[in-house]
PDB file of N, CA and C in Angstrom:
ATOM      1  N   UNK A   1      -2.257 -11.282  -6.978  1.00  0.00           N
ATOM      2  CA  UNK A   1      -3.581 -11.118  -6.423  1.00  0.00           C
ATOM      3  C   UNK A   1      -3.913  -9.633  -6.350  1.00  0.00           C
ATOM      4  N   UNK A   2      -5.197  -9.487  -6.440  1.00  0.00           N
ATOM      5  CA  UNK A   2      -5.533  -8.372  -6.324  1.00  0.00           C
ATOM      6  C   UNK A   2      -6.451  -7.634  -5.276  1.00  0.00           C
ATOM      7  N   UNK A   3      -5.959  -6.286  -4.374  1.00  0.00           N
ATOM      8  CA  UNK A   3      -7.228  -6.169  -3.025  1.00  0.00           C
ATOM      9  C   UNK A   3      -8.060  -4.983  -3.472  1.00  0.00           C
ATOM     10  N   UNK A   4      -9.147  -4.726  -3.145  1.00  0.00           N
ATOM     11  CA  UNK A   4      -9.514  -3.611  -3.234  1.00  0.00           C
ATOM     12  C   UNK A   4      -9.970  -3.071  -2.134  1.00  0.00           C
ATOM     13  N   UNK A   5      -9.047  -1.709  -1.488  1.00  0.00           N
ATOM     14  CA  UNK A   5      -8.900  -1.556   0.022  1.00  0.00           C
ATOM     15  C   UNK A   5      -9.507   0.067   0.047  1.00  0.00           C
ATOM     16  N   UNK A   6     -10.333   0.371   1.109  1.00  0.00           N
ATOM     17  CA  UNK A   6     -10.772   2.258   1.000  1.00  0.00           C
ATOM     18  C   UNK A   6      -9.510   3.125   1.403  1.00  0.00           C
ATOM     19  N   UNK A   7      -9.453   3.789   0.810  1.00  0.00           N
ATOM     20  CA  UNK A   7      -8.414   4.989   1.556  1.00  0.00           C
ATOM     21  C   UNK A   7      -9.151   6.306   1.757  1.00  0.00           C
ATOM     22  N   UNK A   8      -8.994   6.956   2.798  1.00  0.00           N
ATOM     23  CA  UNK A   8      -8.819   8.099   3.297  1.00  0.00           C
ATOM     24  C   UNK A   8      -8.366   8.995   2.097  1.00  0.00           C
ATOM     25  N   UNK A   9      -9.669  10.230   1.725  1.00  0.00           N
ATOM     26  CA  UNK A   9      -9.631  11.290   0.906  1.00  0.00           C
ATOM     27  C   UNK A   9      -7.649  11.654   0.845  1.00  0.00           C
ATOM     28  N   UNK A  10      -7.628  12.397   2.364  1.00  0.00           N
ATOM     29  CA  UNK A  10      -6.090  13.300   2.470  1.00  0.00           C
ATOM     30  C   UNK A  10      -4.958  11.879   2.614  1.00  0.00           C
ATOM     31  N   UNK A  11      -5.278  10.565   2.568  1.00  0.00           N
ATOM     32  CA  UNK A  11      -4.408   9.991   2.013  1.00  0.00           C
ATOM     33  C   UNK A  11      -4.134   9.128   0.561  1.00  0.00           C
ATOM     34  N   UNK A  12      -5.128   9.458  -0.160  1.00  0.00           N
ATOM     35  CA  UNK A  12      -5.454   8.892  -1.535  1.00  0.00           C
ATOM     36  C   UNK A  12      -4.684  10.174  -2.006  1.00  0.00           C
ATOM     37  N   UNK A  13      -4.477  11.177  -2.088  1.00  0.00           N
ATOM     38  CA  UNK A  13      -4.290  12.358  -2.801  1.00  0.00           C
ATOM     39  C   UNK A  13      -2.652  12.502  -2.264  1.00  0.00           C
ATOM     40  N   UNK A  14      -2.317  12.169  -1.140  1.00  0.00           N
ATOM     41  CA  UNK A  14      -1.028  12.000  -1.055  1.00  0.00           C
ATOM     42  C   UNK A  14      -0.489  10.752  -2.044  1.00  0.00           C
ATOM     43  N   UNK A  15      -1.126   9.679  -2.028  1.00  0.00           N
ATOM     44  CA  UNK A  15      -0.777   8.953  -3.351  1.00  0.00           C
ATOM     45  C   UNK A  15      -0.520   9.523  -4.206  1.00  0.00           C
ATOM     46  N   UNK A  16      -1.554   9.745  -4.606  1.00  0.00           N
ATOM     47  CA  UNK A  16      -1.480  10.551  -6.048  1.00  0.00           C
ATOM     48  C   UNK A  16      -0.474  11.669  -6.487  1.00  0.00           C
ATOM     49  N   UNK A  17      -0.242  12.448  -5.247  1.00  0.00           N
ATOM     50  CA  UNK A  17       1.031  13.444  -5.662  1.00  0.00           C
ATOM     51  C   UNK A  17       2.302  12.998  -5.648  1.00  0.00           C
ATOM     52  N   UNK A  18       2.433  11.772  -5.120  1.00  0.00           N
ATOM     53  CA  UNK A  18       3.601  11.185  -4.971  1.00  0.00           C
ATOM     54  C   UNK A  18       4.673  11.154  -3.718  1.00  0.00           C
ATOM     55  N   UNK A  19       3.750  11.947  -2.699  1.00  0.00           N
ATOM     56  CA  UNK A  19       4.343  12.413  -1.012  1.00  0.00           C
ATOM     57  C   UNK A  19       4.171  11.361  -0.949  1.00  0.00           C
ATOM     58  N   UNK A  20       3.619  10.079  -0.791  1.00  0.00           N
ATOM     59  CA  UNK A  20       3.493   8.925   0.112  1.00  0.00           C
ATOM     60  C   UNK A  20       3.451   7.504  -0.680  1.00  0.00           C
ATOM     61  N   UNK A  21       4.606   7.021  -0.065  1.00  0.00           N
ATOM     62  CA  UNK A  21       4.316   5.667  -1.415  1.00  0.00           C
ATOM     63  C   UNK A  21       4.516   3.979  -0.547  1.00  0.00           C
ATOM     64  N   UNK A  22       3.687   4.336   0.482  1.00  0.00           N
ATOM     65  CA  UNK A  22       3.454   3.374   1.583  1.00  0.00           C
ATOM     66  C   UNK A  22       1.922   3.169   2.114  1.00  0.00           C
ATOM     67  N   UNK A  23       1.474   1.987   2.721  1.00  0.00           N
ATOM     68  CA  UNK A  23       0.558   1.839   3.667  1.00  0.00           C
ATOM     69  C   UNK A  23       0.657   1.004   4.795  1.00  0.00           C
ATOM     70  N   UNK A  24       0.158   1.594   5.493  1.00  0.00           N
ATOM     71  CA  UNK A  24       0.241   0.718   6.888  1.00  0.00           C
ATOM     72  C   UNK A  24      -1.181  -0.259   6.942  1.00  0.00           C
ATOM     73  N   UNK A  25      -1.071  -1.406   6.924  1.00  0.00           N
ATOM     74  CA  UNK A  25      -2.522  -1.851   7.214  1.00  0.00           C
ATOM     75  C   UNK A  25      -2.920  -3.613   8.080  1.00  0.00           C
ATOM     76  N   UNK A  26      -3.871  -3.513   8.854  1.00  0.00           N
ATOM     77  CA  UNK A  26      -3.763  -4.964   9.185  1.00  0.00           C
ATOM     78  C   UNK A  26      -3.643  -5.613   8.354  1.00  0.00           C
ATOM     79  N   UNK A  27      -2.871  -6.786   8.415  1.00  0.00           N
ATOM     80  CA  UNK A  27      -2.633  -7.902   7.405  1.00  0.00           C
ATOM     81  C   UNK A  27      -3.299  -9.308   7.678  1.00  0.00           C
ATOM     82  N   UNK A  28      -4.878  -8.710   6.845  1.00  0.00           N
ATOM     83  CA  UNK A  28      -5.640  -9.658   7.153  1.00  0.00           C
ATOM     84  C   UNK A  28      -5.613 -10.225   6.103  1.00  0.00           C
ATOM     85  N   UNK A  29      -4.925  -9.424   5.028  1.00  0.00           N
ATOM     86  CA  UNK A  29      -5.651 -10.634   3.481  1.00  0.00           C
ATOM     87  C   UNK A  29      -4.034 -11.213   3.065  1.00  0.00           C
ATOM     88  N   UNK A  30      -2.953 -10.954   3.870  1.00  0.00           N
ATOM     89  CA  UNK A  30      -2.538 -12.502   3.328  1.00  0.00           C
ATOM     90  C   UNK A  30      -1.279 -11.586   2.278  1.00  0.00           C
ATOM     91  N   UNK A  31      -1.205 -10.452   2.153  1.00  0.00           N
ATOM     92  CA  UNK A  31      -0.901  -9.722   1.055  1.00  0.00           C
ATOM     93  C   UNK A  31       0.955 -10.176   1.417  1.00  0.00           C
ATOM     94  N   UNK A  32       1.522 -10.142  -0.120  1.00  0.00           N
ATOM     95  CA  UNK A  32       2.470 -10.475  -1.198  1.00  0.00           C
ATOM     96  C   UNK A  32       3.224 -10.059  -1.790  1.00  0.00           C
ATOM     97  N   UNK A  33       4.538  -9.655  -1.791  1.00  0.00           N
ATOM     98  CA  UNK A  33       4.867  -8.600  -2.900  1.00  0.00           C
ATOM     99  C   UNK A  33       4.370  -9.016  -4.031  1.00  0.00           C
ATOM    100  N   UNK A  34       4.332  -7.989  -5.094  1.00  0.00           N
ATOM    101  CA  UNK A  34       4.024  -8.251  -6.656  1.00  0.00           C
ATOM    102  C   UNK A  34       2.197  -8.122  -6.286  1.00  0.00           C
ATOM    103  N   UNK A  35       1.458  -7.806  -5.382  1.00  0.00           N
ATOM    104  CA  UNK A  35       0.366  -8.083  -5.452  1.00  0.00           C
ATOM    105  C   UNK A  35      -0.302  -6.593  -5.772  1.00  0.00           C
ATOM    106  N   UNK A  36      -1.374  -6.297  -6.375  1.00  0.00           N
ATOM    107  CA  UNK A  36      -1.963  -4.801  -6.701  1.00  0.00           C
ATOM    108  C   UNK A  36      -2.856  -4.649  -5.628  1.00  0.00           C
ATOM    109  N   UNK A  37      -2.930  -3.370  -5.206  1.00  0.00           N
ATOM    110  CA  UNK A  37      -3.514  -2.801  -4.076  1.00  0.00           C
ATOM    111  C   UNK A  37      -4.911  -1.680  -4.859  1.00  0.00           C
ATOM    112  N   UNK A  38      -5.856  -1.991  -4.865  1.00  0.00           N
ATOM    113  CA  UNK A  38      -6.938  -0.922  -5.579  1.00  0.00           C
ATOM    114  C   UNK A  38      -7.340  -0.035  -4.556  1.00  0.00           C
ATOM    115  N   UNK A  39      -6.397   0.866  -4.586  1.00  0.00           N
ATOM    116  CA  UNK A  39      -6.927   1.878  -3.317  1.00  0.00           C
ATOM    117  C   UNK A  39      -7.875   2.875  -3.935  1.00  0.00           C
ATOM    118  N   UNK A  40      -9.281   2.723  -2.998  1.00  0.00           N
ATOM    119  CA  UNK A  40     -10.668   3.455  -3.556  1.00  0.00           C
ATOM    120  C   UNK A  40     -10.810   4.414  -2.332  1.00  0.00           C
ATOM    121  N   UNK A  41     -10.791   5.843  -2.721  1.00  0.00           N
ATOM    122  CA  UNK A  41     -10.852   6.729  -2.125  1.00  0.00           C
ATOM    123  C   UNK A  41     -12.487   6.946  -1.848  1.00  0.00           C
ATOM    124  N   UNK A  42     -12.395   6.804  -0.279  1.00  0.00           N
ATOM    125  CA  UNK A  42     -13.428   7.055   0.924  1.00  0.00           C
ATOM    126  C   UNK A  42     -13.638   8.237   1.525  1.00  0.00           C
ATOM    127  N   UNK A  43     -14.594   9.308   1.568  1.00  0.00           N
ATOM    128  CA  UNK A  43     -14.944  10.272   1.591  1.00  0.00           C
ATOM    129  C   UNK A  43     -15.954  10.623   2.956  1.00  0.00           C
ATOM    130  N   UNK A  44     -16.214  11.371   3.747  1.00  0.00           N
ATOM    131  CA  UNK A  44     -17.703  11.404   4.069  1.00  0.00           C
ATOM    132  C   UNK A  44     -18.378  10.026   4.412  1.00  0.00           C
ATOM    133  N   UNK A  45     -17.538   8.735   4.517  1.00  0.00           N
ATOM    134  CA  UNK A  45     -18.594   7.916   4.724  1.00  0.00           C
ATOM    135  C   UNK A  45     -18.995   7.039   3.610  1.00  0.00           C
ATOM    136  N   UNK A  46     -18.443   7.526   2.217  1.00  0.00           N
ATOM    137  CA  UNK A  46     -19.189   7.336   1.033  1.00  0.00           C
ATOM    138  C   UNK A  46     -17.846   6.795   0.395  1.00  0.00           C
ATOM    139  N   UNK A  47     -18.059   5.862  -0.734  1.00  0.00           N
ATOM    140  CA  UNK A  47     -16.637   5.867  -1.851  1.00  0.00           C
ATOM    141  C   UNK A  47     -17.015   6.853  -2.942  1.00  0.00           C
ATOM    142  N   UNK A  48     -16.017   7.576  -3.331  1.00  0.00           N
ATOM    143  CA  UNK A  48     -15.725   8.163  -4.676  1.00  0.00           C
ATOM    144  C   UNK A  48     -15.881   7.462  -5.528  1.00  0.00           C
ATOM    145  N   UNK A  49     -15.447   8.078  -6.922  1.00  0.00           N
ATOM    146  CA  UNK A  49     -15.548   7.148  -8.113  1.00  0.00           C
ATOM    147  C   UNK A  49     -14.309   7.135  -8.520  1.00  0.00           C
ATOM    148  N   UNK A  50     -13.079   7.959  -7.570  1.00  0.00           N
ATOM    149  CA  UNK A  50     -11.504   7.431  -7.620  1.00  0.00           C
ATOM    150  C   UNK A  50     -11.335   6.432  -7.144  1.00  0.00           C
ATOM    151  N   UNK A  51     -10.052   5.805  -8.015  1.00  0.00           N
ATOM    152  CA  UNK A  51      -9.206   4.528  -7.395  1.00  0.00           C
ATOM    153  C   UNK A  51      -7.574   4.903  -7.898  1.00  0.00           C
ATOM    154  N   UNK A  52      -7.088   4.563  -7.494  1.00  0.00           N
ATOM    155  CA  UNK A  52      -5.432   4.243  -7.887  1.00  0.00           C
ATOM    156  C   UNK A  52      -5.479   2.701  -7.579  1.00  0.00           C
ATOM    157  N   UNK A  53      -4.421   2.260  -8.933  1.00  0.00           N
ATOM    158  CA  UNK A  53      -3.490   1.228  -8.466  1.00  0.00           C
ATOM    159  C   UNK A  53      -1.969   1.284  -8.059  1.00  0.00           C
ATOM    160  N   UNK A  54      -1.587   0.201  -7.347  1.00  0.00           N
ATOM    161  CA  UNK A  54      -0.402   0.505  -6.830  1.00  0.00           C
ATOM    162  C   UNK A  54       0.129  -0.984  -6.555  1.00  0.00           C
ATOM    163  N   UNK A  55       1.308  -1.571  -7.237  1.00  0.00           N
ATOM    164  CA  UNK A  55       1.952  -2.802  -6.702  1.00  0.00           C
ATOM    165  C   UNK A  55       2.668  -3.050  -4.776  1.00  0.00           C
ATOM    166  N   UNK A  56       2.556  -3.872  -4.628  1.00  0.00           N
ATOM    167  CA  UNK A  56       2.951  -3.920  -2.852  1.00  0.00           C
ATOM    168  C   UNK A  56       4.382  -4.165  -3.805  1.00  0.00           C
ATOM    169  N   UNK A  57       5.697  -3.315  -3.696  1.00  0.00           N
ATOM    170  CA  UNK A  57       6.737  -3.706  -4.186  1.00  0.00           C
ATOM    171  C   UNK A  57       7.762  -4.316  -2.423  1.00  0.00           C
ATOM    172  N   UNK A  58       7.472  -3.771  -1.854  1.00  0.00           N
ATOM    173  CA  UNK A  58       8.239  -4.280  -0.153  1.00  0.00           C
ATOM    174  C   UNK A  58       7.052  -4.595   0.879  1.00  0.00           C
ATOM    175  N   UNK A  59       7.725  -5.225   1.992  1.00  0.00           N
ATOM    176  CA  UNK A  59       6.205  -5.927   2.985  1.00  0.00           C
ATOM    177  C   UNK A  59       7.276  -5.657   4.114  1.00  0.00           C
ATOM    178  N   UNK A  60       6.984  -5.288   5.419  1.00  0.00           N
ATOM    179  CA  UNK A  60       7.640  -5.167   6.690  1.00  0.00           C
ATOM    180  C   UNK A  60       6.522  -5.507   7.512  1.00  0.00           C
ATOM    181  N   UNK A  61       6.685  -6.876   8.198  1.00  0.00           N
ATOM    182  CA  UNK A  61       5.772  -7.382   9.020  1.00  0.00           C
ATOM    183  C   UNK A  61       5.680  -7.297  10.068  1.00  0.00           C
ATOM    184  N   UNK A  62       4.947  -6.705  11.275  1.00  0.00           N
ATOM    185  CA  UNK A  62       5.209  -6.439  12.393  1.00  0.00           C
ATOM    186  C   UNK A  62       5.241  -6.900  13.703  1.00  0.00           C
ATOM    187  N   UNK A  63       6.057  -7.142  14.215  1.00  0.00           N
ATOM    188  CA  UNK A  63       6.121  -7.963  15.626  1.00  0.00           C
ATOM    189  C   UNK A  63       6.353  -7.739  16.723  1.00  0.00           C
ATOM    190  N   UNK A  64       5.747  -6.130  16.868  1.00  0.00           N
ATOM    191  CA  UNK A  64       5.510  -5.405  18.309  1.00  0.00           C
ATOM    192  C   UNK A  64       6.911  -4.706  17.973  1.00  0.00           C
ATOM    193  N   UNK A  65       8.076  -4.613  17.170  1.00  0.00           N
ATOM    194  CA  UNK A  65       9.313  -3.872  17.839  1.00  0.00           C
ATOM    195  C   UNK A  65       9.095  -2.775  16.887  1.00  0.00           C
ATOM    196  N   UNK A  66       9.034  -1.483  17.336  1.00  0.00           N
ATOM    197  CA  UNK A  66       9.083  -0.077  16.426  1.00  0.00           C
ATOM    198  C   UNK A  66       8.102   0.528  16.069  1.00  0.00           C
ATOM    199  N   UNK A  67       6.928   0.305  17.147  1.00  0.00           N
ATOM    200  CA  UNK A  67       6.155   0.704  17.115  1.00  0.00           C
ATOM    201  C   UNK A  67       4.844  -0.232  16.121  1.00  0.00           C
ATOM    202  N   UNK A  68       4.761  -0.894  15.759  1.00  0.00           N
ATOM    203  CA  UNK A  68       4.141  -1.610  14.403  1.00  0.00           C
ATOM    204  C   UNK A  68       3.996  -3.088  15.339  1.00  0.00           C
ATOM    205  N   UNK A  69       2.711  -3.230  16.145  1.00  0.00           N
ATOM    206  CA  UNK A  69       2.198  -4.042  16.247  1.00  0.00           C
ATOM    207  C   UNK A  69       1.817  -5.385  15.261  1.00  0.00           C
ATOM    208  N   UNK A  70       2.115  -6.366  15.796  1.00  0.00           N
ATOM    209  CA  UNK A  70       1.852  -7.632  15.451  1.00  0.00           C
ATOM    210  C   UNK A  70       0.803  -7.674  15.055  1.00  0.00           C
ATOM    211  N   UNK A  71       0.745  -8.294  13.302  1.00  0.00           N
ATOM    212  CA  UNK A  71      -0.794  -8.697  12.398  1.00  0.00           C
ATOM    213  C   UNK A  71      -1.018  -7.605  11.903  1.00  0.00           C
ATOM    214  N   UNK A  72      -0.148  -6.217  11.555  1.00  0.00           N
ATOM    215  CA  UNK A  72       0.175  -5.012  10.910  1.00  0.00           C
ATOM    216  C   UNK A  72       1.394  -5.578   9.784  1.00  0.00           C
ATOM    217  N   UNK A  73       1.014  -4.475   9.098  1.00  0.00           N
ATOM    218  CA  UNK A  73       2.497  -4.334   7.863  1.00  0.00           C
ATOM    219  C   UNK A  73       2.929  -3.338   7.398  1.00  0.00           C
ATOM    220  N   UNK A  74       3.658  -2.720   7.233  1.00  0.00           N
ATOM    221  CA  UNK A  74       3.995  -1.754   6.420  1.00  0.00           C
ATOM    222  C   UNK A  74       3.872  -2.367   5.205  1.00  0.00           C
ATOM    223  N   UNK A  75       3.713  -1.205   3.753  1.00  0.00           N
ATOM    224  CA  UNK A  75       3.423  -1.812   1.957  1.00  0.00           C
ATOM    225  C   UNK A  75       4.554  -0.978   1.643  1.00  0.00           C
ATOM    226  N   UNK A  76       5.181  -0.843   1.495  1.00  0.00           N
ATOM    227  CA  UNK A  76       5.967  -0.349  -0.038  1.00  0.00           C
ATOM    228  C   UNK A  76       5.440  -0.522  -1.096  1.00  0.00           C
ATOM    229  N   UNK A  77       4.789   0.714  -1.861  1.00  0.00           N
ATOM    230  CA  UNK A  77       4.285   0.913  -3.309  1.00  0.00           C
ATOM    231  C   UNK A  77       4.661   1.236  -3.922  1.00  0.00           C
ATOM    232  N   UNK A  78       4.722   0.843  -5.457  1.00  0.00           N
ATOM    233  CA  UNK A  78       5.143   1.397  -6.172  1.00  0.00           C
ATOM    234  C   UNK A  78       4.186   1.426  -7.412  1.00  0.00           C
ATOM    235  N   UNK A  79       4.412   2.742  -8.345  1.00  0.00           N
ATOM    236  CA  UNK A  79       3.388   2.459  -9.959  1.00  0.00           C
ATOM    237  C   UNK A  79       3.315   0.938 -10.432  1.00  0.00           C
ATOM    238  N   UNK A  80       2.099   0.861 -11.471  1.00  0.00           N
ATOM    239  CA  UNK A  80       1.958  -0.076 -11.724  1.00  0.00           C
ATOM    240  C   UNK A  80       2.203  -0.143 -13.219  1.00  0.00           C
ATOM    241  N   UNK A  81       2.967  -0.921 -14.032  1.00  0.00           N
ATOM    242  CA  UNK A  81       3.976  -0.446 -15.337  1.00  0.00           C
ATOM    243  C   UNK A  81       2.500  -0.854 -16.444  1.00  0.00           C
TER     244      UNK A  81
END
């Protein structure tokens, strides 16, 4: 499956350099490993005309222990081949 989710300018560009190869996000849509994440970089209010893709390669679901509230997830990303 595929999401198409906004990211944050100074965290789309950490994508992109390769500092960050995670997201934290409510887990409202259900998300999967193997699933593509279309992260569209959000600006000002506005979307860009950037996107990255990125596979959810790990899922850590959260259940209040470690800080990571319940109906949260951590993503493990990885390139998409």
């Amino acid at each position: 499956m595929k999401h198409e989710v906004k990211i944050k300018s100074q965290y789309f560009n950490d994508i992109i350099s390769g500092e960050k190869n995670f997201e934290i996000r409510k887990n409202d849509r259900d998300y999967h490993v193997g699933d593509i994440l279309m992260l569209q970089e959000y600006d000002n209010g506005e979307y860009t005309k950037n996107f990255v893709r990125r596979k959810i390669a790990y899922i850590h679901h959260g259940d209040g222990n470690f800080g990571l509230e319940k109906g949260y997830c951590v993503l493990g990303l990885s390139k998409c081949e």
